[in-house]
PDB file of N, CA and C in Angstrom:
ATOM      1  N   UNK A   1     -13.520   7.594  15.152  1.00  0.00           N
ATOM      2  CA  UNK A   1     -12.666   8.747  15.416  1.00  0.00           C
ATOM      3  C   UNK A   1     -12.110   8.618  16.829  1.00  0.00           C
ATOM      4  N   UNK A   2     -11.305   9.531  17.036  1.00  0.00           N
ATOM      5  CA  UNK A   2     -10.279   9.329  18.560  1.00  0.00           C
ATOM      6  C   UNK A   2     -11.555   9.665  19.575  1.00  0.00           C
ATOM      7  N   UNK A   3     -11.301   9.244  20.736  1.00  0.00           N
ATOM      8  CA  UNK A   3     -11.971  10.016  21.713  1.00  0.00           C
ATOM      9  C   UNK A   3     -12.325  11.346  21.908  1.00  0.00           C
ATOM     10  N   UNK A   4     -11.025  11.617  22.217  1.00  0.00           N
ATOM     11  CA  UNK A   4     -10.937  13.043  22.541  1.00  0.00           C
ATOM     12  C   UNK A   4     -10.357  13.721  21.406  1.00  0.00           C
ATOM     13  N   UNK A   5     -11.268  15.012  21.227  1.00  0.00           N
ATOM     14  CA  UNK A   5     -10.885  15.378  19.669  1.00  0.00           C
ATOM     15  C   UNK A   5     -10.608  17.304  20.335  1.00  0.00           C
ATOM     16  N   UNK A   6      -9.801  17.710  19.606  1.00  0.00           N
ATOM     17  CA  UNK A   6      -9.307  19.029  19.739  1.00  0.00           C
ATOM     18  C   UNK A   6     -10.323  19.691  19.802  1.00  0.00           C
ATOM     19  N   UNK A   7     -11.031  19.725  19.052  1.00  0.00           N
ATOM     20  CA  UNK A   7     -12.522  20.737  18.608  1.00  0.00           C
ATOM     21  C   UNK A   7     -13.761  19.754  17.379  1.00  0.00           C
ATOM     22  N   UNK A   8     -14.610  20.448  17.227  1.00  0.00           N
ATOM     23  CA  UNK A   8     -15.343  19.743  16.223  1.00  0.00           C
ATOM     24  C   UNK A   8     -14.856  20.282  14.953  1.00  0.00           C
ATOM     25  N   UNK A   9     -13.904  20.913  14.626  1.00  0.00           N
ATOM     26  CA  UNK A   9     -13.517  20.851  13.008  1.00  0.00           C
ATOM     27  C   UNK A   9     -13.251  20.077  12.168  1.00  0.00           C
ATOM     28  N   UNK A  10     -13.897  19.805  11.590  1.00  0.00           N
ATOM     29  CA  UNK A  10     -13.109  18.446  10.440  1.00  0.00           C
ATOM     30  C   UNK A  10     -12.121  18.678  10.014  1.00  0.00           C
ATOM     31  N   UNK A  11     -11.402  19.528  10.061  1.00  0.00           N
ATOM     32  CA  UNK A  11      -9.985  19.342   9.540  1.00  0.00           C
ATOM     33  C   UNK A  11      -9.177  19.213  10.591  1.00  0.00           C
ATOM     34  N   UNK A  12      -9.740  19.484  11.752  1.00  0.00           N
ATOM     35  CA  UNK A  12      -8.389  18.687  13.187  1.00  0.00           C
ATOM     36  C   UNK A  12      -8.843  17.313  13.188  1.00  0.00           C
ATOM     37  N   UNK A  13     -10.402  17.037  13.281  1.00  0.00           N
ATOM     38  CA  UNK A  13     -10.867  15.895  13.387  1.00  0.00           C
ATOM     39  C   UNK A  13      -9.938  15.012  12.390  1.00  0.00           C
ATOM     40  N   UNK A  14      -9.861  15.008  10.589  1.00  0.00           N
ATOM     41  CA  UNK A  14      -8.963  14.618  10.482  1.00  0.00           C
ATOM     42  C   UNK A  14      -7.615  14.137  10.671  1.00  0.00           C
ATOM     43  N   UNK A  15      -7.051  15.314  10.885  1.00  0.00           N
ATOM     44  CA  UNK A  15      -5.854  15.255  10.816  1.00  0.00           C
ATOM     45  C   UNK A  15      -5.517  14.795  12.324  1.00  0.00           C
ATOM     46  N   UNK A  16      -6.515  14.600  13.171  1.00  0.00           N
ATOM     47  CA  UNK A  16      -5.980  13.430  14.776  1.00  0.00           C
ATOM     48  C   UNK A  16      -6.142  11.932  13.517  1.00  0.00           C
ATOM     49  N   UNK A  17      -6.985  12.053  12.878  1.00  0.00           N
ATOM     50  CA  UNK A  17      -6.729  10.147  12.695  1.00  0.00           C
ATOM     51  C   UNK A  17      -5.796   9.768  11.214  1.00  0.00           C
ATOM     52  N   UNK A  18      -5.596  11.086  10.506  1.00  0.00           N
ATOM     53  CA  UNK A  18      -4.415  10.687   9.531  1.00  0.00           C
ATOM     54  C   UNK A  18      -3.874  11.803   8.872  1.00  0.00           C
ATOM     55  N   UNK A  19      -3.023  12.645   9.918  1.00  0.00           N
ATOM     56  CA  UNK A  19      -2.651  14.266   9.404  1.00  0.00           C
ATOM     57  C   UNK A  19      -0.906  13.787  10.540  1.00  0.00           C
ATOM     58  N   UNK A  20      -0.595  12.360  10.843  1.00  0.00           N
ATOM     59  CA  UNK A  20       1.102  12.029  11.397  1.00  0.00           C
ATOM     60  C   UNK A  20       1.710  12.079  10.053  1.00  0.00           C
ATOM     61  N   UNK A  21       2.754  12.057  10.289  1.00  0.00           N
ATOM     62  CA  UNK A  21       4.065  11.672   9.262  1.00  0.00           C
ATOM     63  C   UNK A  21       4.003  10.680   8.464  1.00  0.00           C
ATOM     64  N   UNK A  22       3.151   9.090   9.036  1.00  0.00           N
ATOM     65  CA  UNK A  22       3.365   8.118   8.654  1.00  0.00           C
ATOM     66  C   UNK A  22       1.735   7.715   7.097  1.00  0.00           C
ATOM     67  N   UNK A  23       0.744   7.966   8.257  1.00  0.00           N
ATOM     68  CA  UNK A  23      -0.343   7.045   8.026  1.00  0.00           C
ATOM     69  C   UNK A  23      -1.102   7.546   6.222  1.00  0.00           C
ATOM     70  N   UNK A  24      -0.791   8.609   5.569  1.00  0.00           N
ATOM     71  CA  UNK A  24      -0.943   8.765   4.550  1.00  0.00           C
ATOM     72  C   UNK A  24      -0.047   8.132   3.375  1.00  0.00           C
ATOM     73  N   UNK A  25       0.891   7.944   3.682  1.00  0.00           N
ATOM     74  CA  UNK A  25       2.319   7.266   2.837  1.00  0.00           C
ATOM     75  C   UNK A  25       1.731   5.954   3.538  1.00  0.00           C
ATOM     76  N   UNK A  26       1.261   5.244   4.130  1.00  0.00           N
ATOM     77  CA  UNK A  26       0.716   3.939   4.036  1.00  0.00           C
ATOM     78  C   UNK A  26      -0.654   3.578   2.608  1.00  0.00           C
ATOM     79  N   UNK A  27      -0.959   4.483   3.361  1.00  0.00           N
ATOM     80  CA  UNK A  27      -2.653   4.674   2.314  1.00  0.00           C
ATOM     81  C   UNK A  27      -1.961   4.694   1.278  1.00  0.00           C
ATOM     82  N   UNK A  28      -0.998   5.577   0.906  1.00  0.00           N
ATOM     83  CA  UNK A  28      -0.499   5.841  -0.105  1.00  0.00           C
ATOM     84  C   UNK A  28       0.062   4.670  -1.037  1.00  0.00           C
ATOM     85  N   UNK A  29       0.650   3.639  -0.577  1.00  0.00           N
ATOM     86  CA  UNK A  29       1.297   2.979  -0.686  1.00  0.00           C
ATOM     87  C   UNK A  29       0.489   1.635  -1.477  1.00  0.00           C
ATOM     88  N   UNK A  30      -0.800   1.717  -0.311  1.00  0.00           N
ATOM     89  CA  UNK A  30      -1.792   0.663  -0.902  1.00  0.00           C
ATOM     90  C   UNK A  30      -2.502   0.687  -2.241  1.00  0.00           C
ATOM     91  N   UNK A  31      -3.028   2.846  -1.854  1.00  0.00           N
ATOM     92  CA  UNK A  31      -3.708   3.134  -2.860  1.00  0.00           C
ATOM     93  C   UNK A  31      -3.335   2.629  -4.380  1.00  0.00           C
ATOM     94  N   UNK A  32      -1.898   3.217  -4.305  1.00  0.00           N
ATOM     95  CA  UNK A  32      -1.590   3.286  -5.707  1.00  0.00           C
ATOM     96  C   UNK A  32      -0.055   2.342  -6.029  1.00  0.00           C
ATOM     97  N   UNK A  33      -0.067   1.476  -5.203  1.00  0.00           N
ATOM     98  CA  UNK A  33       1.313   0.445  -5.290  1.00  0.00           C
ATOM     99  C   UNK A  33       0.726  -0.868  -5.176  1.00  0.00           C
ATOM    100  N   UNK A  34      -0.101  -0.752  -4.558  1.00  0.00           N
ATOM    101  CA  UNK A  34      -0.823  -2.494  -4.139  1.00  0.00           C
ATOM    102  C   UNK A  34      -0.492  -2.911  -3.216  1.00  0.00           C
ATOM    103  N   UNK A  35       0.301  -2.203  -2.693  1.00  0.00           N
ATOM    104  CA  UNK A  35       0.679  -3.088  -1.128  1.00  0.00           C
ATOM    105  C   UNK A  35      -0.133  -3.404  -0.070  1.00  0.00           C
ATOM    106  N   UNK A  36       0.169  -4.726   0.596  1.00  0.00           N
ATOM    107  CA  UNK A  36      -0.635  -5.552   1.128  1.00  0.00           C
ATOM    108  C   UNK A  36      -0.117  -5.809   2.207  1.00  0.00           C
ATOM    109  N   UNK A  37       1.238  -6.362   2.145  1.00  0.00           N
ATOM    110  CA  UNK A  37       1.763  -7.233   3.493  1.00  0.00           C
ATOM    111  C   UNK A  37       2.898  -5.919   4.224  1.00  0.00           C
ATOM    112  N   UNK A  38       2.813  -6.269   5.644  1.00  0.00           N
ATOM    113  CA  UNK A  38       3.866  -5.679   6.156  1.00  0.00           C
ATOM    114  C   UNK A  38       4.752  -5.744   5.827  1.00  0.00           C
ATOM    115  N   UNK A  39       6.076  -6.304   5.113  1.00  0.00           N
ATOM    116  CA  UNK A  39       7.294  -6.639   4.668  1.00  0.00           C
ATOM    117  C   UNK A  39       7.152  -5.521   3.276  1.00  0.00           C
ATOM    118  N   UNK A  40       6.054  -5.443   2.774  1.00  0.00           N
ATOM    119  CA  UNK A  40       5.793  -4.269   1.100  1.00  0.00           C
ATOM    120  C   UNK A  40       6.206  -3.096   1.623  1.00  0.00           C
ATOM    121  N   UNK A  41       5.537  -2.787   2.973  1.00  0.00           N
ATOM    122  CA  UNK A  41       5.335  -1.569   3.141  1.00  0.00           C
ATOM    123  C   UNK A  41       6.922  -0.486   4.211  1.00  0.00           C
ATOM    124  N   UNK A  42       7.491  -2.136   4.353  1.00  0.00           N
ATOM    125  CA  UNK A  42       8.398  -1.431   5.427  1.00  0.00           C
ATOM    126  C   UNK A  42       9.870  -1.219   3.791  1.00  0.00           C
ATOM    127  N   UNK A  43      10.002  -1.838   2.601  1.00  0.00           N
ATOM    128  CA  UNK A  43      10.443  -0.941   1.422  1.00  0.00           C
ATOM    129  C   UNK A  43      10.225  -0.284   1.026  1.00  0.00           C
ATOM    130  N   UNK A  44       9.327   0.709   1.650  1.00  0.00           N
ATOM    131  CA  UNK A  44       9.163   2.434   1.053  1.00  0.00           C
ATOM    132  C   UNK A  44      10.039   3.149   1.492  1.00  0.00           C
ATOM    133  N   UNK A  45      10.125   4.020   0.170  1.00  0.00           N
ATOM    134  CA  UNK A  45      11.931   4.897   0.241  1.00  0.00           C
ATOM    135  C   UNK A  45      11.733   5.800   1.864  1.00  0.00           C
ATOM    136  N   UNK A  46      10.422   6.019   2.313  1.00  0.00           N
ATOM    137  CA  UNK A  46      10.878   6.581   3.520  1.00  0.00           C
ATOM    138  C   UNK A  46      11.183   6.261   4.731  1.00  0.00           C
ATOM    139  N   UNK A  47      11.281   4.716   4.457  1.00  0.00           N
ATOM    140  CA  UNK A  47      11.752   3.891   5.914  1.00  0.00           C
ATOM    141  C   UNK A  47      10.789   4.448   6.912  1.00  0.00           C
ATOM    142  N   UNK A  48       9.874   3.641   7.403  1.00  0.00           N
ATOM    143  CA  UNK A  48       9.350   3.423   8.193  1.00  0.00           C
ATOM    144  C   UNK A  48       9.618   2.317   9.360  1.00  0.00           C
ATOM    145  N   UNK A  49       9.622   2.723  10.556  1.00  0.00           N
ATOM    146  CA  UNK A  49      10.500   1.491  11.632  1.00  0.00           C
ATOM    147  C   UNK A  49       9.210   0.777  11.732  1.00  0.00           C
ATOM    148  N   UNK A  50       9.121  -0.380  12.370  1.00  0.00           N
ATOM    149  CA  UNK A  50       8.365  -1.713  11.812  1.00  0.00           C
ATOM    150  C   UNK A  50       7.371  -1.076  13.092  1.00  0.00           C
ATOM    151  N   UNK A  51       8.099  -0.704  14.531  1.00  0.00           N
ATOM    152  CA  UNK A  51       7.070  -0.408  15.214  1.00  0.00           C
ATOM    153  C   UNK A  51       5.980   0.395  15.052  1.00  0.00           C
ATOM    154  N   UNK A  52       6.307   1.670  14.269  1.00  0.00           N
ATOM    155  CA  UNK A  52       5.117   2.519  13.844  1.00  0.00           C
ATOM    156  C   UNK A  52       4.785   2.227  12.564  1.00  0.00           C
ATOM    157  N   UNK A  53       5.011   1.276  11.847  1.00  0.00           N
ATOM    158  CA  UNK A  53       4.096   0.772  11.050  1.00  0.00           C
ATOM    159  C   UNK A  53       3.005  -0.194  11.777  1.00  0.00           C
ATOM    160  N   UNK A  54       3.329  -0.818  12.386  1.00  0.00           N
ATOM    161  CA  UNK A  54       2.431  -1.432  13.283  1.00  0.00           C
ATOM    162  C   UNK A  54       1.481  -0.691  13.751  1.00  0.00           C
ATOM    163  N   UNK A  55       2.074   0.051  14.660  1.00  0.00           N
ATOM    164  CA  UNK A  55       0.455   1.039  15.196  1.00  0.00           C
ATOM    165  C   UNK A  55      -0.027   2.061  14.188  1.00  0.00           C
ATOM    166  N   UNK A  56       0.323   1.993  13.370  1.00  0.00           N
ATOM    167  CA  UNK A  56      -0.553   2.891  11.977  1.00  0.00           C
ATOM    168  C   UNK A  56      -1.461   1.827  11.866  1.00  0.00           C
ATOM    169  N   UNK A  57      -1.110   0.960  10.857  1.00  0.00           N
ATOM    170  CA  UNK A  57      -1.465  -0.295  10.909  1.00  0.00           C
ATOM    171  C   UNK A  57      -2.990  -0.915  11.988  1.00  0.00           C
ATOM    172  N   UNK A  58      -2.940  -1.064  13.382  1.00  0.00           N
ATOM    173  CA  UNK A  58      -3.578  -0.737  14.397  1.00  0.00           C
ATOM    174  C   UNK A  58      -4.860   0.333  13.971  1.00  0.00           C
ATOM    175  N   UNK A  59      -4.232   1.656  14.036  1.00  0.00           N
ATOM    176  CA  UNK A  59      -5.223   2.781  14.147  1.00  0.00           C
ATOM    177  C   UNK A  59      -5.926   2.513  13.089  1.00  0.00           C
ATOM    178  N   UNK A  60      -5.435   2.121  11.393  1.00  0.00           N
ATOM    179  CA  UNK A  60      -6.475   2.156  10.541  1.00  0.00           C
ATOM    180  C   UNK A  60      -7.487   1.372  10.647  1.00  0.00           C
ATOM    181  N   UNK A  61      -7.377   0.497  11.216  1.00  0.00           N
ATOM    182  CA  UNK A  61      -7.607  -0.992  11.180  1.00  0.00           C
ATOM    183  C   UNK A  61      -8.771  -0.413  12.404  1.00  0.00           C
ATOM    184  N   UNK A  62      -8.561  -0.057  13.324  1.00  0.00           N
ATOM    185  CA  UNK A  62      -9.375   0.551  14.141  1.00  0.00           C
ATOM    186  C   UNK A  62     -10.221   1.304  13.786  1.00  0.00           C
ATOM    187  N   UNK A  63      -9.808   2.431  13.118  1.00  0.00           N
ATOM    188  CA  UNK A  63     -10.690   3.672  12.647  1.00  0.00           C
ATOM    189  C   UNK A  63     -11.165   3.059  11.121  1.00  0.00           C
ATOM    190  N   UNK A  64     -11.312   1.922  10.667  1.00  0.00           N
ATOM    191  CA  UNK A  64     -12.344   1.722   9.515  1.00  0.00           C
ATOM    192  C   UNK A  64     -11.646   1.809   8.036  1.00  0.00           C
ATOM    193  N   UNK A  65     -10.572   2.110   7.876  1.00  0.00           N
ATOM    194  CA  UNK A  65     -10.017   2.583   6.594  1.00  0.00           C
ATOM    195  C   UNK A  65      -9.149   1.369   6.041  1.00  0.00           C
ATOM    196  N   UNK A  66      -8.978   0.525   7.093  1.00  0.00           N
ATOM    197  CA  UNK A  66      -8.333  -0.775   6.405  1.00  0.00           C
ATOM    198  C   UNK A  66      -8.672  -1.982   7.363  1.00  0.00           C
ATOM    199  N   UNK A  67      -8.670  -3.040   6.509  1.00  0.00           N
ATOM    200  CA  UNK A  67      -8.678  -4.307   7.163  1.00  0.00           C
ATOM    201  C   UNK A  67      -7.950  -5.334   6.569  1.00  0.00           C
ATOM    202  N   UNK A  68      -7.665  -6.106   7.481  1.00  0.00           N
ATOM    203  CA  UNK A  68      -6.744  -7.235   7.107  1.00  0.00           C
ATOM    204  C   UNK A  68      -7.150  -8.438   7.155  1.00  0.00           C
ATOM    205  N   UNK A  69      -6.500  -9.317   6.616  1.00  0.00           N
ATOM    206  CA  UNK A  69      -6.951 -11.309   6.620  1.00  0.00           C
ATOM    207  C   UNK A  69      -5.642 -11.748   6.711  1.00  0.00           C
ATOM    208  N   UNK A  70      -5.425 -12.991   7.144  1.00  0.00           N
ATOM    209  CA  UNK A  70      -4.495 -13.878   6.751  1.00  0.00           C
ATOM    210  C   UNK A  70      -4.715 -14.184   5.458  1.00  0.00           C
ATOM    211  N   UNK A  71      -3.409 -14.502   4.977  1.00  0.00           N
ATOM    212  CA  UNK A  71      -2.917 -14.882   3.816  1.00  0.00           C
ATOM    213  C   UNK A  71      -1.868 -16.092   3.751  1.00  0.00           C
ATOM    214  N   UNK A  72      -1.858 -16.988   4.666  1.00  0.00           N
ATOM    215  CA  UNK A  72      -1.153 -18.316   4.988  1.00  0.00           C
ATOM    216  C   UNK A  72      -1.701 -18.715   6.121  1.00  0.00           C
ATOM    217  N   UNK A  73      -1.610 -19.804   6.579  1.00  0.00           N
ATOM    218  CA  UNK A  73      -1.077 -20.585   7.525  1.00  0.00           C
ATOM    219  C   UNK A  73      -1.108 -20.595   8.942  1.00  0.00           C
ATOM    220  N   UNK A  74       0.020 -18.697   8.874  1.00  0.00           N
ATOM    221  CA  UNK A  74       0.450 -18.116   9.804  1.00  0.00           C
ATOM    222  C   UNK A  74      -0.597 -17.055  10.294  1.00  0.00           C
ATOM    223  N   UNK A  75      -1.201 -17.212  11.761  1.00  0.00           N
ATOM    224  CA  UNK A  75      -2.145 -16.469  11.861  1.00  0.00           C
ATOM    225  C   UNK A  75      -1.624 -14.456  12.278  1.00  0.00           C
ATOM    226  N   UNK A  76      -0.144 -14.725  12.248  1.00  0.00           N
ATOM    227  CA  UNK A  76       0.020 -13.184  11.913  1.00  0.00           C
ATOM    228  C   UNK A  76       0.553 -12.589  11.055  1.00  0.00           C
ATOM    229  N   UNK A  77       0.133 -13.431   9.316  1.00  0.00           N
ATOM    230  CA  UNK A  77       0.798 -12.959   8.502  1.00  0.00           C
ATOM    231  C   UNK A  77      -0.795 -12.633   7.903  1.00  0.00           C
ATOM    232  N   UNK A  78      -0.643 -11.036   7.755  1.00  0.00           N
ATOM    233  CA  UNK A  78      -1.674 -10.326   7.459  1.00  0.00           C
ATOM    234  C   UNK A  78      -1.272  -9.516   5.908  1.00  0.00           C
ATOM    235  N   UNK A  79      -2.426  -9.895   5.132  1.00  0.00           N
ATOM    236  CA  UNK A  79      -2.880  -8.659   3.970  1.00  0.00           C
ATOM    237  C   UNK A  79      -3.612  -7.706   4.467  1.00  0.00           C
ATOM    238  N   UNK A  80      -2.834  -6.407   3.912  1.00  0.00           N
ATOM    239  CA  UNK A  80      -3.483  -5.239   4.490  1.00  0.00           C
ATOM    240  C   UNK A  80      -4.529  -4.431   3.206  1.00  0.00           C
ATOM    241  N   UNK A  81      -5.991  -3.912   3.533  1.00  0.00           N
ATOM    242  CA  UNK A  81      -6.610  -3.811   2.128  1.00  0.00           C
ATOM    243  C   UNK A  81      -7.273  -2.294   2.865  1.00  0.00           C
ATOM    244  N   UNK A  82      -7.498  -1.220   1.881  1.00  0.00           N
ATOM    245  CA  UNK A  82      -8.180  -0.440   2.262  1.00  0.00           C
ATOM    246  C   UNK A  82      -9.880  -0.809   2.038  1.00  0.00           C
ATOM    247  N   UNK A  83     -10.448   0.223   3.135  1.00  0.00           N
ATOM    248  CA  UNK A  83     -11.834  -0.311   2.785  1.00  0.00           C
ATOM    249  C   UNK A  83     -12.660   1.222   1.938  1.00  0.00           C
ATOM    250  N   UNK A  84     -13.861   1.018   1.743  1.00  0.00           N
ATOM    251  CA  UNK A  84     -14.193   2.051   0.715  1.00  0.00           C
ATOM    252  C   UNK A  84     -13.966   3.351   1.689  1.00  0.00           C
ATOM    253  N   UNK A  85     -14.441   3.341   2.836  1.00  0.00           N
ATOM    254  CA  UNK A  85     -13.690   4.386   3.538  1.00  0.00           C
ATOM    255  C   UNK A  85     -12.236   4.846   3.282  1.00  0.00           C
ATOM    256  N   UNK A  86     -11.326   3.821   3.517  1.00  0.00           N
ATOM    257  CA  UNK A  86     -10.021   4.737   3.246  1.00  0.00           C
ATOM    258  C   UNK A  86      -9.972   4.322   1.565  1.00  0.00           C
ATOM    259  N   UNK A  87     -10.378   4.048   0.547  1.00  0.00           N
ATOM    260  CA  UNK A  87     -10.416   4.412  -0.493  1.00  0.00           C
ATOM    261  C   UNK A  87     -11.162   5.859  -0.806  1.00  0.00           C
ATOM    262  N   UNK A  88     -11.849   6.173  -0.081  1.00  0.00           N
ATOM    263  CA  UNK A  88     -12.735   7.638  -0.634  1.00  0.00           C
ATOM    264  C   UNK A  88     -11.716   8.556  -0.206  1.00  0.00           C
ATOM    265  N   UNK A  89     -10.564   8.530   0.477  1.00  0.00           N
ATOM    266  CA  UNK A  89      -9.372   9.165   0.421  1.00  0.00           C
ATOM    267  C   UNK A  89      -8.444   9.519  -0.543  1.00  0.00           C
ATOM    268  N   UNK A  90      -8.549   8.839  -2.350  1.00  0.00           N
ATOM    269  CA  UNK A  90      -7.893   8.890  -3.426  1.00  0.00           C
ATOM    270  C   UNK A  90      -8.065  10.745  -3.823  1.00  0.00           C
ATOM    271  N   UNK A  91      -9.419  11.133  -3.960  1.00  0.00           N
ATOM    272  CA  UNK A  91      -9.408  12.291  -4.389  1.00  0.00           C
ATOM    273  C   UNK A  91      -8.524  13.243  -3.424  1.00  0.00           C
ATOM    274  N   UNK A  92      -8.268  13.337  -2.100  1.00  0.00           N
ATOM    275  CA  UNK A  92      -7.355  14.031  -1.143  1.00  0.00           C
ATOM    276  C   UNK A  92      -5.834  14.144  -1.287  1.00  0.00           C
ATOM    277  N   UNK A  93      -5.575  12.604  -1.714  1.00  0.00           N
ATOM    278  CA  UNK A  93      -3.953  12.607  -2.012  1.00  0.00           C
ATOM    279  C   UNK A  93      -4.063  12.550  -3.164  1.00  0.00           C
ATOM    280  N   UNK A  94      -4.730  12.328  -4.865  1.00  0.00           N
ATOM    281  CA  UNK A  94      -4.386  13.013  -6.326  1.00  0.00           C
ATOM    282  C   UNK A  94      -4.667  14.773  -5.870  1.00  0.00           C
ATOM    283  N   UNK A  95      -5.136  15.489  -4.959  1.00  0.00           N
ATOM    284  CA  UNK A  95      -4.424  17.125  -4.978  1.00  0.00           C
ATOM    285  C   UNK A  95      -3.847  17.165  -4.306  1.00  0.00           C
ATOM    286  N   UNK A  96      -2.993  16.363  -2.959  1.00  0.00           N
ATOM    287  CA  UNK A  96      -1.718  16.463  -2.354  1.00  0.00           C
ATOM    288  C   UNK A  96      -0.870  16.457  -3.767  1.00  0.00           C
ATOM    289  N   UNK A  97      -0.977  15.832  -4.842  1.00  0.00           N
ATOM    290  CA  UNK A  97       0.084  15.474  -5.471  1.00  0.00           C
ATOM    291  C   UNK A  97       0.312  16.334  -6.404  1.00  0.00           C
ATOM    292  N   UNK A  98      -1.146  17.085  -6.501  1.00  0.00           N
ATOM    293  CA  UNK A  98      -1.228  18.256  -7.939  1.00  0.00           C
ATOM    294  C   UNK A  98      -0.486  19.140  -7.181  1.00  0.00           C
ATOM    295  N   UNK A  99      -1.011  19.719  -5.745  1.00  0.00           N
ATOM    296  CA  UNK A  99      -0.095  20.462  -5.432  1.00  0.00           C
ATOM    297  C   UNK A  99       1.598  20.470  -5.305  1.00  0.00           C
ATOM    298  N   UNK A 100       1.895  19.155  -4.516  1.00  0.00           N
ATOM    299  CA  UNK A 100       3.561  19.172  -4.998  1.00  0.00           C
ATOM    300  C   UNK A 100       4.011  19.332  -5.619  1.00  0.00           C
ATOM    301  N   UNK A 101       3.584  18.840  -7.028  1.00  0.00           N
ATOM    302  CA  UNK A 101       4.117  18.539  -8.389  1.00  0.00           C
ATOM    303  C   UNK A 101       4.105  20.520  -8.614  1.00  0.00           C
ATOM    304  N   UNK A 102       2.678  21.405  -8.392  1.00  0.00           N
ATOM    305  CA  UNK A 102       2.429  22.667  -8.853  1.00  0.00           C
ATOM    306  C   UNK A 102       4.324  23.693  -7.730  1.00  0.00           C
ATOM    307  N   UNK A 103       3.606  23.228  -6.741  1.00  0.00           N
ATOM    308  CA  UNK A 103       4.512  24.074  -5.918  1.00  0.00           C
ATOM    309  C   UNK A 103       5.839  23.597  -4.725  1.00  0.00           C
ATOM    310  N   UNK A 104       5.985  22.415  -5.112  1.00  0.00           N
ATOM    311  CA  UNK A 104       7.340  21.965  -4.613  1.00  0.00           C
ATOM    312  C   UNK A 104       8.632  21.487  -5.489  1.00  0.00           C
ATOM    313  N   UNK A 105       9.585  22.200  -5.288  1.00  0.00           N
ATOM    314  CA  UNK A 105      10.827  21.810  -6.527  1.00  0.00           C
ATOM    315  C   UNK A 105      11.126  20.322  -6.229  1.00  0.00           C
ATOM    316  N   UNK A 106      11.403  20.046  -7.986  1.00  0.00           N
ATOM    317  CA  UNK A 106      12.073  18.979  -7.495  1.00  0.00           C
ATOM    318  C   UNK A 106      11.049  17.664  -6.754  1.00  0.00           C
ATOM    319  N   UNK A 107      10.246  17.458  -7.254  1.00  0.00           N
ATOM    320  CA  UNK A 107       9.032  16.244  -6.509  1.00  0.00           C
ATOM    321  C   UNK A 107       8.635  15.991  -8.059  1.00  0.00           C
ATOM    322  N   UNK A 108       8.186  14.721  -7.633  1.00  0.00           N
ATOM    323  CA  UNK A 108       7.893  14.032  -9.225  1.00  0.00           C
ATOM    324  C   UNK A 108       6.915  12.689  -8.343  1.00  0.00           C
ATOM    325  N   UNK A 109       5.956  12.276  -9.572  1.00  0.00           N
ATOM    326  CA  UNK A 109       4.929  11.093  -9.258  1.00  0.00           C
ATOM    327  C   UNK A 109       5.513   9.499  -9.193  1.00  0.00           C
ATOM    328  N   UNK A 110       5.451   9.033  -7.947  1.00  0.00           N
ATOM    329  CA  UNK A 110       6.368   8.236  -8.085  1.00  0.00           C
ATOM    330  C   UNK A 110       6.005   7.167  -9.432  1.00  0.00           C
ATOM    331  N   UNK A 111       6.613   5.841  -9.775  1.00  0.00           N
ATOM    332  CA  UNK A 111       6.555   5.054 -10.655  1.00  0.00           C
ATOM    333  C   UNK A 111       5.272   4.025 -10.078  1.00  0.00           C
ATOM    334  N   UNK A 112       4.544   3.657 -10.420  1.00  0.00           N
ATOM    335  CA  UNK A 112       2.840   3.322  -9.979  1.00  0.00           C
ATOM    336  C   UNK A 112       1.866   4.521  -9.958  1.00  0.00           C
ATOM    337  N   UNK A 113       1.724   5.697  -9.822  1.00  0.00           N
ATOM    338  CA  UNK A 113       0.757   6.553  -9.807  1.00  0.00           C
ATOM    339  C   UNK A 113       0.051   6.842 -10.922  1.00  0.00           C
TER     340      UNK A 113
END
């Protein structure tokens, strides 16, 4: 977890290490798309700029929820994998999704879910 944390609530505590804009639509991405390599993840319809995929990328990788290997040659061409930590995150985003689907117009499951 971050250093310095707002309070001891688990739900700030969370949401300092994955309650940004970005780092759930990563998870997301892995969870239920398969994505692996940086180049997968920077074709998600919400455009993500390569730099803050990177430090998402970074933080998970830091905070336990993903790890990476080479996958060639190239020692910075990385597969990105969640670990059972950020897999025990599936039940959190299937009711992000019950809820959208319940109470946001117009949202639908994307094609992989």
């Amino acid at each position: 977890m971050t250093s310095t944390r707002r309070s001891p609530c688990p739900i700030a505590c969370t949401l300092d290490l994955i309650g940004d804009r970005w780092t759930l639509l990563i998870v997301r991405d892995m969870m239920f798309f398969g994505k692996q390599r940086f180049e997968e993840f920077l074709d998600s319809p919400e455009g993500i700029s390569t730099n803050i995929l990177a430090n998402r990328l970074k933080l998970l990788e830091e905070q336990g929820l993903v790890e990476k290997q080479p996958y060639s040659n190239h020692s910075r061409r990385m597969n990105y994998q969640l670990t059972e930590v950020g897999k025990s995150l599936r039940p959190v985003l299937r009711t992000m999704i019950a809820w959208g689907l319940k109470h946001l117009p117009d949202t639908q499951v994307p094609d992989g879910e």
